[in-house]
N, C-alpha and C. Protein backbone atom coordinates (compact mmCIF):
# COMPACT_ATOMS: atom_id res chain seq x y z
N UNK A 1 0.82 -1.19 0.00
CA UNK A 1 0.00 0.00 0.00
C UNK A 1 0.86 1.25 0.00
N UNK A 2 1.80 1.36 0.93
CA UNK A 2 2.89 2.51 0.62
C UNK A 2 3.43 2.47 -0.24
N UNK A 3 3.48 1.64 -1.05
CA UNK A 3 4.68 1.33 -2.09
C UNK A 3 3.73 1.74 -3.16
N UNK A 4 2.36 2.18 -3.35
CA UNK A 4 1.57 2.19 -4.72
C UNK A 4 1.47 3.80 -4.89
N UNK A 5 1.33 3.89 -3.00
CA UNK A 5 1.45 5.80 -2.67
C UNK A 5 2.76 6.50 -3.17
N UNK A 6 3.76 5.68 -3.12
CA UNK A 6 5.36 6.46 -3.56
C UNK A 6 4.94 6.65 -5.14
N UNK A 7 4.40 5.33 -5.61
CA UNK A 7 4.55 5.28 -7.37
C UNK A 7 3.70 5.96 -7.69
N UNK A 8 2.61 6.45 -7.35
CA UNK A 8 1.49 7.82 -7.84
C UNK A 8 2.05 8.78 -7.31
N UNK A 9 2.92 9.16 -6.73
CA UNK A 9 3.42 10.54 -6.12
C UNK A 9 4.36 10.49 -7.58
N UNK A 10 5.35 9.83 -7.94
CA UNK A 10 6.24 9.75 -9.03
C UNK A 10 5.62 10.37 -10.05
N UNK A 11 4.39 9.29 -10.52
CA UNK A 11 3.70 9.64 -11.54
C UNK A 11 3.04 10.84 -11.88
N UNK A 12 2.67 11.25 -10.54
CA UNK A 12 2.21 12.70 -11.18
C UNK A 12 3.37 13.84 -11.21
N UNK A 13 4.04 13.73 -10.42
CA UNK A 13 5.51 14.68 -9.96
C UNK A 13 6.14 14.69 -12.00
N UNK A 14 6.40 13.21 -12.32
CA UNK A 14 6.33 13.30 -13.74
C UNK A 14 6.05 14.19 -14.81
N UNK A 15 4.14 14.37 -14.43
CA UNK A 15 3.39 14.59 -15.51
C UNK A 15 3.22 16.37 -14.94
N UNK A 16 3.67 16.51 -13.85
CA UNK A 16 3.73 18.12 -13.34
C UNK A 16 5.09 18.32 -14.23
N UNK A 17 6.53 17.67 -14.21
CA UNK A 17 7.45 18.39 -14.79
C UNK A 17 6.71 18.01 -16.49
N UNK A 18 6.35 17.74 -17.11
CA UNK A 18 6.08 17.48 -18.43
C UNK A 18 5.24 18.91 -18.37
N UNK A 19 4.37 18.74 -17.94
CA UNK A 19 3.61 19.80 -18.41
C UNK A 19 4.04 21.45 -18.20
N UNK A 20 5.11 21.31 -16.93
CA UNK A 20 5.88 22.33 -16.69
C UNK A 20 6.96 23.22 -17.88
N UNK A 21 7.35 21.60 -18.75
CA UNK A 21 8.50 21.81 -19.78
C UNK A 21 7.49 22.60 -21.18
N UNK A 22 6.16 22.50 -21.07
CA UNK A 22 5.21 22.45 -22.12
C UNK A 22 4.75 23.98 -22.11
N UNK A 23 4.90 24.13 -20.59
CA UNK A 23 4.35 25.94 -20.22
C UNK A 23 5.55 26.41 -19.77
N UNK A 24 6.14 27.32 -20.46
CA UNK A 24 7.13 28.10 -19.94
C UNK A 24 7.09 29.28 -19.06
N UNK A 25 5.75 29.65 -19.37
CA UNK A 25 4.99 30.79 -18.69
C UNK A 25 5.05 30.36 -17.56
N UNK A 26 4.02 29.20 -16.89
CA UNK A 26 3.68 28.77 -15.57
C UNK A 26 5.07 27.76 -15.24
N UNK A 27 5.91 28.03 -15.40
CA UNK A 27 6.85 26.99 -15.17
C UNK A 27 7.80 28.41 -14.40
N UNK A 28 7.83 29.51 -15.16
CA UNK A 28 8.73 30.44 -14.33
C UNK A 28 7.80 31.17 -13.03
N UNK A 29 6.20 31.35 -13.94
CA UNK A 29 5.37 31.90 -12.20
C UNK A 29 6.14 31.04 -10.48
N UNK A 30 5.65 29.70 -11.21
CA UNK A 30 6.08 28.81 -10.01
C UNK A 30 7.70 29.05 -9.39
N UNK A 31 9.08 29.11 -10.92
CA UNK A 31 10.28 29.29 -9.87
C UNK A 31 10.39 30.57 -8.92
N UNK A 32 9.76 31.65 -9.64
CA UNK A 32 9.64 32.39 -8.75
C UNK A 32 8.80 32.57 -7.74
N UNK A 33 8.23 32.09 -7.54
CA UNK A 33 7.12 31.77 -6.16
C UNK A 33 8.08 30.95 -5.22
N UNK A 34 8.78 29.75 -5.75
CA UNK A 34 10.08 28.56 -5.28
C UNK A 34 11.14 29.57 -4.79
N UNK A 35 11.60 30.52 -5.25
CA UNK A 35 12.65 31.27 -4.71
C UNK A 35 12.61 32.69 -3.58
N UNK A 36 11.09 33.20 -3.99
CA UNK A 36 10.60 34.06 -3.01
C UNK A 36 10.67 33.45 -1.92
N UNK A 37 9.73 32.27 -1.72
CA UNK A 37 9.43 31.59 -0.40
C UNK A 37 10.82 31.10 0.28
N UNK A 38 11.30 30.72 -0.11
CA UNK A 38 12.74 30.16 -0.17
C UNK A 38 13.78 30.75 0.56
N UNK A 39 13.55 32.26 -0.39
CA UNK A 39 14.19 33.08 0.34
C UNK A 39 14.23 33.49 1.65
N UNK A 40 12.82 33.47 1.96
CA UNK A 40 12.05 33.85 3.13
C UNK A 40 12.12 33.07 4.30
N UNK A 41 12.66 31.70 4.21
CA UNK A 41 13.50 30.78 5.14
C UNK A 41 14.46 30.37 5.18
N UNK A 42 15.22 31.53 4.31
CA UNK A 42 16.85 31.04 4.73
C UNK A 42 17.40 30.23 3.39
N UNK A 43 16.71 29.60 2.55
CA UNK A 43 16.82 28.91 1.46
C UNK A 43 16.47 27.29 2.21
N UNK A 44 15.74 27.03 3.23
CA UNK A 44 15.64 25.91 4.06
C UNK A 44 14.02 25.42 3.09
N UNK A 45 14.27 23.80 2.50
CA UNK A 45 13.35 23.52 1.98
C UNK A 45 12.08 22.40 3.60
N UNK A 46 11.24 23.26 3.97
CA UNK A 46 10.56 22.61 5.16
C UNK A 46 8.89 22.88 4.72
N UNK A 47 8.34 21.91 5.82
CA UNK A 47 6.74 21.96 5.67
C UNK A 47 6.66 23.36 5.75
N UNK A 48 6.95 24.14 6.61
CA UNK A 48 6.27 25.63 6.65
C UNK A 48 6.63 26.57 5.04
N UNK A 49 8.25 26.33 4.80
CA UNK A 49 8.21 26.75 3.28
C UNK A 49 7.21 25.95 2.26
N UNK A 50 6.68 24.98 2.32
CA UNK A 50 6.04 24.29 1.62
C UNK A 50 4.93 24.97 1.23
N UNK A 51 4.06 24.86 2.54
CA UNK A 51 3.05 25.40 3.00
C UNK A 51 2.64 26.72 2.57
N UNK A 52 3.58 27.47 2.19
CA UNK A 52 3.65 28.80 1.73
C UNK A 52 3.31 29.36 -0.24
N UNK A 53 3.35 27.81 -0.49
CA UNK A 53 3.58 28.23 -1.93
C UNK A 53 2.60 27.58 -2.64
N UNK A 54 1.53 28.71 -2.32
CA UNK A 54 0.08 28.00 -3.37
C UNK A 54 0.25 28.22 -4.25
N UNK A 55 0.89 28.90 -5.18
CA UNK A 55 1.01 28.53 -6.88
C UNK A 55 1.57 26.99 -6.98
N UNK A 56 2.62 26.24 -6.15
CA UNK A 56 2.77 25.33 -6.18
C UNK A 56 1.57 24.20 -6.31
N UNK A 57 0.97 24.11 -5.21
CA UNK A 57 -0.63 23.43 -4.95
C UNK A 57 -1.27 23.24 -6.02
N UNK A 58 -1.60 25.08 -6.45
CA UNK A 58 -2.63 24.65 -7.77
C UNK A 58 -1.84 24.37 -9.40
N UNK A 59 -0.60 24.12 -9.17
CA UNK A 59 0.00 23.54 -10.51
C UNK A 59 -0.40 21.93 -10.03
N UNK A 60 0.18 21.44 -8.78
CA UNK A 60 0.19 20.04 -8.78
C UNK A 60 -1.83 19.82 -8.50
N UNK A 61 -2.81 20.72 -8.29
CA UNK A 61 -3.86 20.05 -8.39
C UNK A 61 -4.30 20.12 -9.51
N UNK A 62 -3.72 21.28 -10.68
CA UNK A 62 -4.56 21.08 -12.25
C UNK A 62 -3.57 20.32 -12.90
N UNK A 63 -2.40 19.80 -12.43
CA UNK A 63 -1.85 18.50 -12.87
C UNK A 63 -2.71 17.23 -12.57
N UNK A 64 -3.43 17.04 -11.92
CA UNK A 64 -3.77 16.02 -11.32
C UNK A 64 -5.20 15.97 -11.30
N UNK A 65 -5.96 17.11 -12.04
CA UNK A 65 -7.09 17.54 -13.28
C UNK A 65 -6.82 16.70 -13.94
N UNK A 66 -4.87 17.23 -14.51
CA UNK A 66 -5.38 16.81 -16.66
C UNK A 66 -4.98 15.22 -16.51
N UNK A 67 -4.41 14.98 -15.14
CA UNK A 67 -4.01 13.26 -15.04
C UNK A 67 -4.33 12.60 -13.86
N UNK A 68 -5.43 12.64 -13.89
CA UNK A 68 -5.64 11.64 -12.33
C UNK A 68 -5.30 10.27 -12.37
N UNK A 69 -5.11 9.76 -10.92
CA UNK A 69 -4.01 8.55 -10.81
C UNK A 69 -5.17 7.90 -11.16
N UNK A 70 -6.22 7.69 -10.89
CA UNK A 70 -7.18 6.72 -11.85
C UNK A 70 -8.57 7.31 -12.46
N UNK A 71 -8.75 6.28 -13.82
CA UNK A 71 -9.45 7.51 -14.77
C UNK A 71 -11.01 7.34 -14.15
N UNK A 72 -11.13 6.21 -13.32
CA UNK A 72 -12.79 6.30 -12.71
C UNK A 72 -12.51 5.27 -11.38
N UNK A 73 -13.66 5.78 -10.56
CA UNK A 73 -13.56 5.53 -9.26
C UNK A 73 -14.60 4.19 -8.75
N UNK A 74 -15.02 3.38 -8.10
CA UNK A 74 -16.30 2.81 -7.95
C UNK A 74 -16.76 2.74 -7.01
N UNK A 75 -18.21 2.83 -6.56
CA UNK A 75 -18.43 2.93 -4.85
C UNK A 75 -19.60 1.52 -5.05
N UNK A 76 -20.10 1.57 -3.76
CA UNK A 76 -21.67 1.03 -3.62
C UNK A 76 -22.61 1.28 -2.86
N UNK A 77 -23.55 1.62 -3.16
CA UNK A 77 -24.59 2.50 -2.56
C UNK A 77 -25.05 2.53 -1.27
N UNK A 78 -24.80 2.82 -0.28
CA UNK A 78 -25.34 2.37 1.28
C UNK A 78 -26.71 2.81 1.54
N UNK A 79 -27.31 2.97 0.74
CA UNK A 79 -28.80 3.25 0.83
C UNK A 79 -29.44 3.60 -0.60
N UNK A 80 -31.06 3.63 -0.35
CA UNK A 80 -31.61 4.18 -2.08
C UNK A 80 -31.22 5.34 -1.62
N UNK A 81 -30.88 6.68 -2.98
CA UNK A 81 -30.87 7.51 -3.45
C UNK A 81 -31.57 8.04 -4.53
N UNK A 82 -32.47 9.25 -4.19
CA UNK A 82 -33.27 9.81 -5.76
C UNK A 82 -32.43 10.66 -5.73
N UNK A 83 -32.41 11.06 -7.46
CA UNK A 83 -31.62 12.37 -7.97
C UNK A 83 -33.03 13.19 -8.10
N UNK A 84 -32.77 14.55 -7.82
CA UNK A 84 -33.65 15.41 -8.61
C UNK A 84 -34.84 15.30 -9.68
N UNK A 85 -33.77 14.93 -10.52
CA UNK A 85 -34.73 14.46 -11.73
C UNK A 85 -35.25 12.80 -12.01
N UNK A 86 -35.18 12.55 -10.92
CA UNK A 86 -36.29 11.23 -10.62
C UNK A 86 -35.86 9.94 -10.59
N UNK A 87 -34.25 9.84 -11.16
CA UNK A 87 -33.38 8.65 -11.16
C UNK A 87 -33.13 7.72 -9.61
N UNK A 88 -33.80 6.78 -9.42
CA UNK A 88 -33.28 6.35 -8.16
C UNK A 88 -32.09 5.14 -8.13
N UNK A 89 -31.31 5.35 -7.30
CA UNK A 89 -29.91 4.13 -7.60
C UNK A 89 -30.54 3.44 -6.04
N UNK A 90 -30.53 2.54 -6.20
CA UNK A 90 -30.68 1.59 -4.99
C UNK A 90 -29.94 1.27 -4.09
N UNK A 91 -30.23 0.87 -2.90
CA UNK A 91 -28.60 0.35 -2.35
C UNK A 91 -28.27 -0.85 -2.82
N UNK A 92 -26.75 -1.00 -2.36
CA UNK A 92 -26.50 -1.67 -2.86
C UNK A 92 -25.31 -1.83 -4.38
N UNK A 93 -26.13 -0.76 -5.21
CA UNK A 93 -25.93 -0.89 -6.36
C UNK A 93 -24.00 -0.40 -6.36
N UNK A 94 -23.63 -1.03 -7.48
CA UNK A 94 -22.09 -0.74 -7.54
C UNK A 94 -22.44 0.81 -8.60
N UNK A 95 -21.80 1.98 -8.43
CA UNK A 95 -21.66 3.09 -9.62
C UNK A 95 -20.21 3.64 -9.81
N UNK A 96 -19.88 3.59 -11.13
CA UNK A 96 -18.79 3.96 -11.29
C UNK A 96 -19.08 5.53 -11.63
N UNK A 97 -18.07 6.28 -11.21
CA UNK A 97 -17.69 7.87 -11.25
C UNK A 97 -16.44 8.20 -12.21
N UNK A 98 -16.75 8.52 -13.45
CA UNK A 98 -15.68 8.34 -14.16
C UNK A 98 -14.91 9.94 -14.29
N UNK A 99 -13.72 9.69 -13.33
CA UNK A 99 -13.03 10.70 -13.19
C UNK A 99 -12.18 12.04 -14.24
N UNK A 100 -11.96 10.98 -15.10
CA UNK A 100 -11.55 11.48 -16.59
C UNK A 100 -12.26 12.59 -17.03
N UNK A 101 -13.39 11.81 -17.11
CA UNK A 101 -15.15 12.42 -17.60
C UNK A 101 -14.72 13.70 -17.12
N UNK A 102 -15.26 13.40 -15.44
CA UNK A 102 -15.69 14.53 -14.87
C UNK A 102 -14.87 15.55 -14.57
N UNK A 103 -13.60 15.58 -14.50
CA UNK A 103 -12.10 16.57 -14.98
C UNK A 103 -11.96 16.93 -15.80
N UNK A 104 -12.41 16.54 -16.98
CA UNK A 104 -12.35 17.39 -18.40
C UNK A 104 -13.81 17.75 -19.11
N UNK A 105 -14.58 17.81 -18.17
CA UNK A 105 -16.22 18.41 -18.27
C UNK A 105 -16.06 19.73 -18.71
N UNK A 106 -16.13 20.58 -19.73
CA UNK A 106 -16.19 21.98 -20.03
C UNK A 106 -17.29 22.79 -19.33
N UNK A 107 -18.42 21.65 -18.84
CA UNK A 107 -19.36 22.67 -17.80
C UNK A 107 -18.69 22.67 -16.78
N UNK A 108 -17.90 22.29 -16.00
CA UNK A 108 -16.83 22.83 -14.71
C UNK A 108 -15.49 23.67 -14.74
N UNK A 109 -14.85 23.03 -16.25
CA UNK A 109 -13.33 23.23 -16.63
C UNK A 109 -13.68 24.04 -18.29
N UNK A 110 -14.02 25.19 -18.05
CA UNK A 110 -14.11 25.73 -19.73
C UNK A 110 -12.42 25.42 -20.23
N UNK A 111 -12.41 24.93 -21.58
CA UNK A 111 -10.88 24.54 -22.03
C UNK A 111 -10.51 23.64 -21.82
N UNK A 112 -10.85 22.62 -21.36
CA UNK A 112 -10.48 21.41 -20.14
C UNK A 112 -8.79 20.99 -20.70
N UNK A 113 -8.69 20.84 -22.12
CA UNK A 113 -7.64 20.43 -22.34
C UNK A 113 -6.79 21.44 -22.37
N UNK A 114 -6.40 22.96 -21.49
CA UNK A 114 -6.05 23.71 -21.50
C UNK A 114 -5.76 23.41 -19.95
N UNK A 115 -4.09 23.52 -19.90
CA UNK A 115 -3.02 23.34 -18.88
C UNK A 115 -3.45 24.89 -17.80
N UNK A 116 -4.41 24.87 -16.84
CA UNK A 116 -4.37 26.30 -16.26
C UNK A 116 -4.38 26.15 -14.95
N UNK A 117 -3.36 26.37 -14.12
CA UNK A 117 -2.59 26.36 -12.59
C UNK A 117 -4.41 27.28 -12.18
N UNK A 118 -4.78 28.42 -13.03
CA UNK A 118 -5.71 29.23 -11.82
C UNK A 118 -6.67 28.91 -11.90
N UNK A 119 -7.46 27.75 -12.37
CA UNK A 119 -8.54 27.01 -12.02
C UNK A 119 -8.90 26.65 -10.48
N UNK A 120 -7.10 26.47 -10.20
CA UNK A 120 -7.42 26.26 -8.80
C UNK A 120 -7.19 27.46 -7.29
N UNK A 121 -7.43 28.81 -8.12
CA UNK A 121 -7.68 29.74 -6.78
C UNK A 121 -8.76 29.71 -5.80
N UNK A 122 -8.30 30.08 -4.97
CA UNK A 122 -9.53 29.76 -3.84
C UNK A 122 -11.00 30.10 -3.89
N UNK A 123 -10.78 31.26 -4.68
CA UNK A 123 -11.89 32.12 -5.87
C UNK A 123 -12.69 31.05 -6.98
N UNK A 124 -11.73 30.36 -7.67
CA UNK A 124 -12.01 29.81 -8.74
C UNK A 124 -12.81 28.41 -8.11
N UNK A 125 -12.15 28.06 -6.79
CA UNK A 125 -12.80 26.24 -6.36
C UNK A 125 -13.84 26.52 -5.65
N UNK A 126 -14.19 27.87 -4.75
CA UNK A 126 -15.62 27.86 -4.56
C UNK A 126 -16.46 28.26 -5.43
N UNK A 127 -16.32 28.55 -6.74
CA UNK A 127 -17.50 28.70 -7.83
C UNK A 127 -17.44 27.22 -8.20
N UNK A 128 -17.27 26.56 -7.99
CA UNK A 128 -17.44 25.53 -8.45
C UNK A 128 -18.08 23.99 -7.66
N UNK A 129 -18.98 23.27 -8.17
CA UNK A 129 -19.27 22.03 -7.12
C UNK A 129 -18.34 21.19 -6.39
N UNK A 130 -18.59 21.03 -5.03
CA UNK A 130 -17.32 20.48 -4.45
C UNK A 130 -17.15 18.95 -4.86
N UNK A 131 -17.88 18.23 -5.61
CA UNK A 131 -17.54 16.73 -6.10
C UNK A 131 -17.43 16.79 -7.14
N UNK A 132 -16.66 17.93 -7.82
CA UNK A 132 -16.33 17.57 -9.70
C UNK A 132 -14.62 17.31 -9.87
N UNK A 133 -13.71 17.53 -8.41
CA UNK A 133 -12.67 17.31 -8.69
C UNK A 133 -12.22 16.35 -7.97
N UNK A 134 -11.94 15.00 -7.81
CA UNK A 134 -11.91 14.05 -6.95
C UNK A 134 -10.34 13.24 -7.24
N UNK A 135 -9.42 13.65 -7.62
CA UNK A 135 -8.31 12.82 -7.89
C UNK A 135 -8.04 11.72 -6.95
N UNK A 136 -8.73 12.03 -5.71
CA UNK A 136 -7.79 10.94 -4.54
C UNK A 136 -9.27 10.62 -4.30
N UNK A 137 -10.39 10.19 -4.65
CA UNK A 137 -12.00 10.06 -4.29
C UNK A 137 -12.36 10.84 -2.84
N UNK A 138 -12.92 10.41 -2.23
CA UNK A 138 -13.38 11.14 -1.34
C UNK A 138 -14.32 10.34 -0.45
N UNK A 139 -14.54 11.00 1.14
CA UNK A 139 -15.20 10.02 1.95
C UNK A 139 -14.38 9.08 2.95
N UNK A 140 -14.90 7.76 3.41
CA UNK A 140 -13.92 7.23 4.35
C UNK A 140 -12.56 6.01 3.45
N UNK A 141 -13.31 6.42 1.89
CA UNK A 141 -12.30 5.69 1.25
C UNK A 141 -11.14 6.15 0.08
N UNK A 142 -11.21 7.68 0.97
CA UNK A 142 -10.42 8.21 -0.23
C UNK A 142 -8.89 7.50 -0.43
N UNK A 143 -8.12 8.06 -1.09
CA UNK A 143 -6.66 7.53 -1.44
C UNK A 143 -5.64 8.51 -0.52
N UNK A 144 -5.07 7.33 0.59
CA UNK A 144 -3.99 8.01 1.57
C UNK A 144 -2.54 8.48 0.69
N UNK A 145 -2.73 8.27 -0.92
CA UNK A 145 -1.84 9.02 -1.26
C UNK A 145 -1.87 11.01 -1.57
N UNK A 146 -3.16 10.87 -0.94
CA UNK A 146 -3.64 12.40 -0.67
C UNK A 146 -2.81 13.25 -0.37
N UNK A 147 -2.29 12.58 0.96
CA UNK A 147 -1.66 13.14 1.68
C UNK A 147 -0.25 13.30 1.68
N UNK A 148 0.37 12.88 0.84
CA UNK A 148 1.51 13.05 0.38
C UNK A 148 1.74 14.03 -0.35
N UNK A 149 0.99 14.60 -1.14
CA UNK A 149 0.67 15.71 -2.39
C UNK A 149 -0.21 16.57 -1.35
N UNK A 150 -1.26 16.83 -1.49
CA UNK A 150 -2.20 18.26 -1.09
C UNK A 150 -1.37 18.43 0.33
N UNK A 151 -1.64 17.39 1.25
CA UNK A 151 -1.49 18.12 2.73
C UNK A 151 -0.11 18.65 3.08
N UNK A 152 0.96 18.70 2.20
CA UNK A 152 2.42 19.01 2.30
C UNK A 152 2.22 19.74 4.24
């Protein structure tokens, strides 16, 4: 189980420098955000410098938009559920949440295939529904590789 958390930390750390090499623009926002903060502790790389550098965050969370470690999720229903519009899922039932899908939805992500770090300002994630971005799922079964990435 730790050993699957190291190899999705890789994998996206990867697909953050790829996409980094792809935007030159958001590739220098970030060093300089890396060297401000940096500066600001001495050049000491620690959780509190970490902690400091939300341009960092929202590169590695719209990295992890355009590549989530898996492309759909599956739950099972612990009770019936009606939707709104009259759909009821039963308990029981297995539903898959297809993550892909729902990360590159242009009704959440206008551009979706457009590399953009400020999707994820604090501005930008409360206009938005809190279950359209789920890279690590969510609930009592999310992915403890969460916490290796977001909670720095």
């Amino acid at each position: 189980m730790v050993e699957a958390s190291y190899d999705n930390f890789g994998n996206v750390l990867g697909s953050m420098f790829r996409l980094l090499s792809l935007h030159q623009d958001v590739q220098s926002k970030l060093g300089k955000e890396i060297e401000e903060v940096l500066k600001k502790h001495s050049n000491k790389i620690n959780m509190e410098s970490i902690k400091e550098m939300k341009y960092l965050t929202m590169v590695l969370s719209e990295t992890l938009r355009c590549f989530p470690t898996l492309a759909r999720m599956e739950r099972t229903c612990t009770k019936d559920y009606t939707f709104p519009t009259g759909l009821t899922i039963e308990k029981n039932t297995r539903v898959n949440v297809p993550l892909y899908g729902l990360h590159n939805d242009p009704k959440y992500y206008p551009n979706p295939e457009k590399f953009d770090p400020e999707r994820f300002t604090e501005n930008a994630k409360s206009e938005r529904p809190p279950y359209v971005y789920l890279p690590f799922g969510n609930g009592p079964r999310k992915c403890v590789g969460m916490y290796n990435i977001v909670n720095l």
